[in-house]
Protein backbone atom coordinates (compact mmCIF):
# COMPACT_ATOMS: atom_id res chain seq x y z
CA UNK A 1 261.58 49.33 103.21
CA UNK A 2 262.83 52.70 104.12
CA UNK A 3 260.22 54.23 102.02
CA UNK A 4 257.09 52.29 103.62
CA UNK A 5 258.67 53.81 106.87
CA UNK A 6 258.28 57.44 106.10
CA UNK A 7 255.05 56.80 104.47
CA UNK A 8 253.51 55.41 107.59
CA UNK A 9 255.14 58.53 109.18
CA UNK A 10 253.41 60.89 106.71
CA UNK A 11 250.17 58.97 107.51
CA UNK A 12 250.32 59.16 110.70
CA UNK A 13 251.38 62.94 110.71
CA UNK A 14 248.26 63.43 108.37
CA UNK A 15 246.08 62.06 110.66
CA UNK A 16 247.55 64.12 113.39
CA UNK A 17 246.99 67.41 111.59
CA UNK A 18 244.04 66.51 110.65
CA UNK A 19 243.27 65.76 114.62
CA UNK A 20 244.44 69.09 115.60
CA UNK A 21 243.07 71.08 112.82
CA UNK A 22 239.30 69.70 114.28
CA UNK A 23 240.77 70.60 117.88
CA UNK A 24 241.30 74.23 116.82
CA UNK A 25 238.33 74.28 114.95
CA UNK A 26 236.21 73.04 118.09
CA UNK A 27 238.56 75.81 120.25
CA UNK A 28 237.86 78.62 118.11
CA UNK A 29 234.29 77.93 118.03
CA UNK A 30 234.01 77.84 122.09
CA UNK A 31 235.49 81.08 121.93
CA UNK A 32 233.35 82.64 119.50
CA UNK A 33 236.14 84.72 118.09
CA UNK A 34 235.29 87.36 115.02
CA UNK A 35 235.87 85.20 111.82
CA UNK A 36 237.86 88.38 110.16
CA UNK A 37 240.22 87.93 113.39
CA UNK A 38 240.21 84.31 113.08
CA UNK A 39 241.14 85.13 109.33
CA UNK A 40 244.36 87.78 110.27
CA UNK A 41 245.40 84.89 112.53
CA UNK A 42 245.10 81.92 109.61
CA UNK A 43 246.82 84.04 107.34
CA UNK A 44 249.56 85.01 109.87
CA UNK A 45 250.10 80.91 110.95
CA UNK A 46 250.59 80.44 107.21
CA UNK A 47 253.41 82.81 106.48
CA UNK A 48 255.08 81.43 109.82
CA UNK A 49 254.37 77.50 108.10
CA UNK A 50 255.81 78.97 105.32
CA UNK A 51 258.72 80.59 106.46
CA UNK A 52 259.86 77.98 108.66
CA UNK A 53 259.03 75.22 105.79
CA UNK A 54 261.29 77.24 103.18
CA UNK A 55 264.30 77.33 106.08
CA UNK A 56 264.03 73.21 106.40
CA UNK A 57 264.21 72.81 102.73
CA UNK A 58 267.50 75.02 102.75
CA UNK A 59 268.63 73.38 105.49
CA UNK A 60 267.83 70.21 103.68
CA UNK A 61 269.90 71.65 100.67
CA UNK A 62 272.98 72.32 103.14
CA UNK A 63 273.27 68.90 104.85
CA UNK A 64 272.84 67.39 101.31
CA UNK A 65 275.62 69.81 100.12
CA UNK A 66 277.68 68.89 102.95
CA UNK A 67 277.11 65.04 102.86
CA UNK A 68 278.68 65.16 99.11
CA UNK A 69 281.30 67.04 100.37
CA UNK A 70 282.13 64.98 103.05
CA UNK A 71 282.07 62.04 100.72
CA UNK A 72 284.03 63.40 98.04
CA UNK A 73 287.09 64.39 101.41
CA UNK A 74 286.60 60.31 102.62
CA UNK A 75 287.10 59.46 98.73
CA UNK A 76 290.11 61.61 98.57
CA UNK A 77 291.41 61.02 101.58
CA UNK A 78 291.35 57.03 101.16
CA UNK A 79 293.07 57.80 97.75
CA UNK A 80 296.04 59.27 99.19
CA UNK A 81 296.23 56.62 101.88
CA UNK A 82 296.32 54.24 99.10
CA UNK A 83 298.74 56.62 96.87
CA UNK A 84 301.23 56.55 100.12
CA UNK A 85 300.80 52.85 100.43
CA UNK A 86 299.12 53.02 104.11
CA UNK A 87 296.52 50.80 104.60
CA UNK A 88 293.06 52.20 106.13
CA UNK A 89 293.66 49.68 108.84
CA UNK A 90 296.53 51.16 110.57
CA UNK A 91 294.78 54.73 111.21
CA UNK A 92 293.01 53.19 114.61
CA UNK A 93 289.61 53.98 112.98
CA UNK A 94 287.28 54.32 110.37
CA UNK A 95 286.61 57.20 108.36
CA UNK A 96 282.83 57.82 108.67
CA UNK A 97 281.22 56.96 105.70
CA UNK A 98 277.94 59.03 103.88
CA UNK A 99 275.72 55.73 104.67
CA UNK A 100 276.97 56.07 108.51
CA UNK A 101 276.40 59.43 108.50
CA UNK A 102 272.56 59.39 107.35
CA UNK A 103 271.84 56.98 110.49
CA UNK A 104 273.57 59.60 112.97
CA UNK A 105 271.49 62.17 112.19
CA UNK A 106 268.17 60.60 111.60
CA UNK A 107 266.89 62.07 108.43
């Protein structure tokens, strides 16, 4: 389920680099730039792709660290609740869960 949904979403991100990668190509060739500056500026997009591609995979690693985290405070928290003899319930709320969490951040 979830995973046909991102790989529709990696199709159709495919299909819209590939799209824009013809654009460019067709916009580069209008302006009849010099291939070895065409080349400098590849090169230079790449190491920005790259860069920015390395800080979403820490990122990535952060929010994962912090979603265990989180979990692990809910588990202990509901533990001492239960330790205490208080009942969830009578807090006025729920404590937000991990699987909450994941659909209020959309990732």
């Amino acid at each position: 389920a979830a995973s046909d949904v991102y790989k529709r979403q990696l199709e159709t991100l495919e299909e819209s680099i590939e799209t824009k990668d013809a654009q460019l190509n067709q916009l580069l060739q209008t302006a009849n730039i010099d291939p070895n500056t065409l080349g400098i500026v590849r090169t230079s997009l790449e190491e920005v792709e790259n860069f920015k591609n390395e800080a979403i995979r820490e990122i990535q690693q952060e929010l994962k660290r912090i979603r265990e985290a989180h979990s692990n405070m809910v588990k202990t928290y509901e533990g001492k609740l239960a330790e205490f003899g208080i009942p969830v319930e009578e807090l006025g709320f729920d404590p937000l869960v991990p699987a909450n969490i994941l659909s209020l951040i959309h990732i």
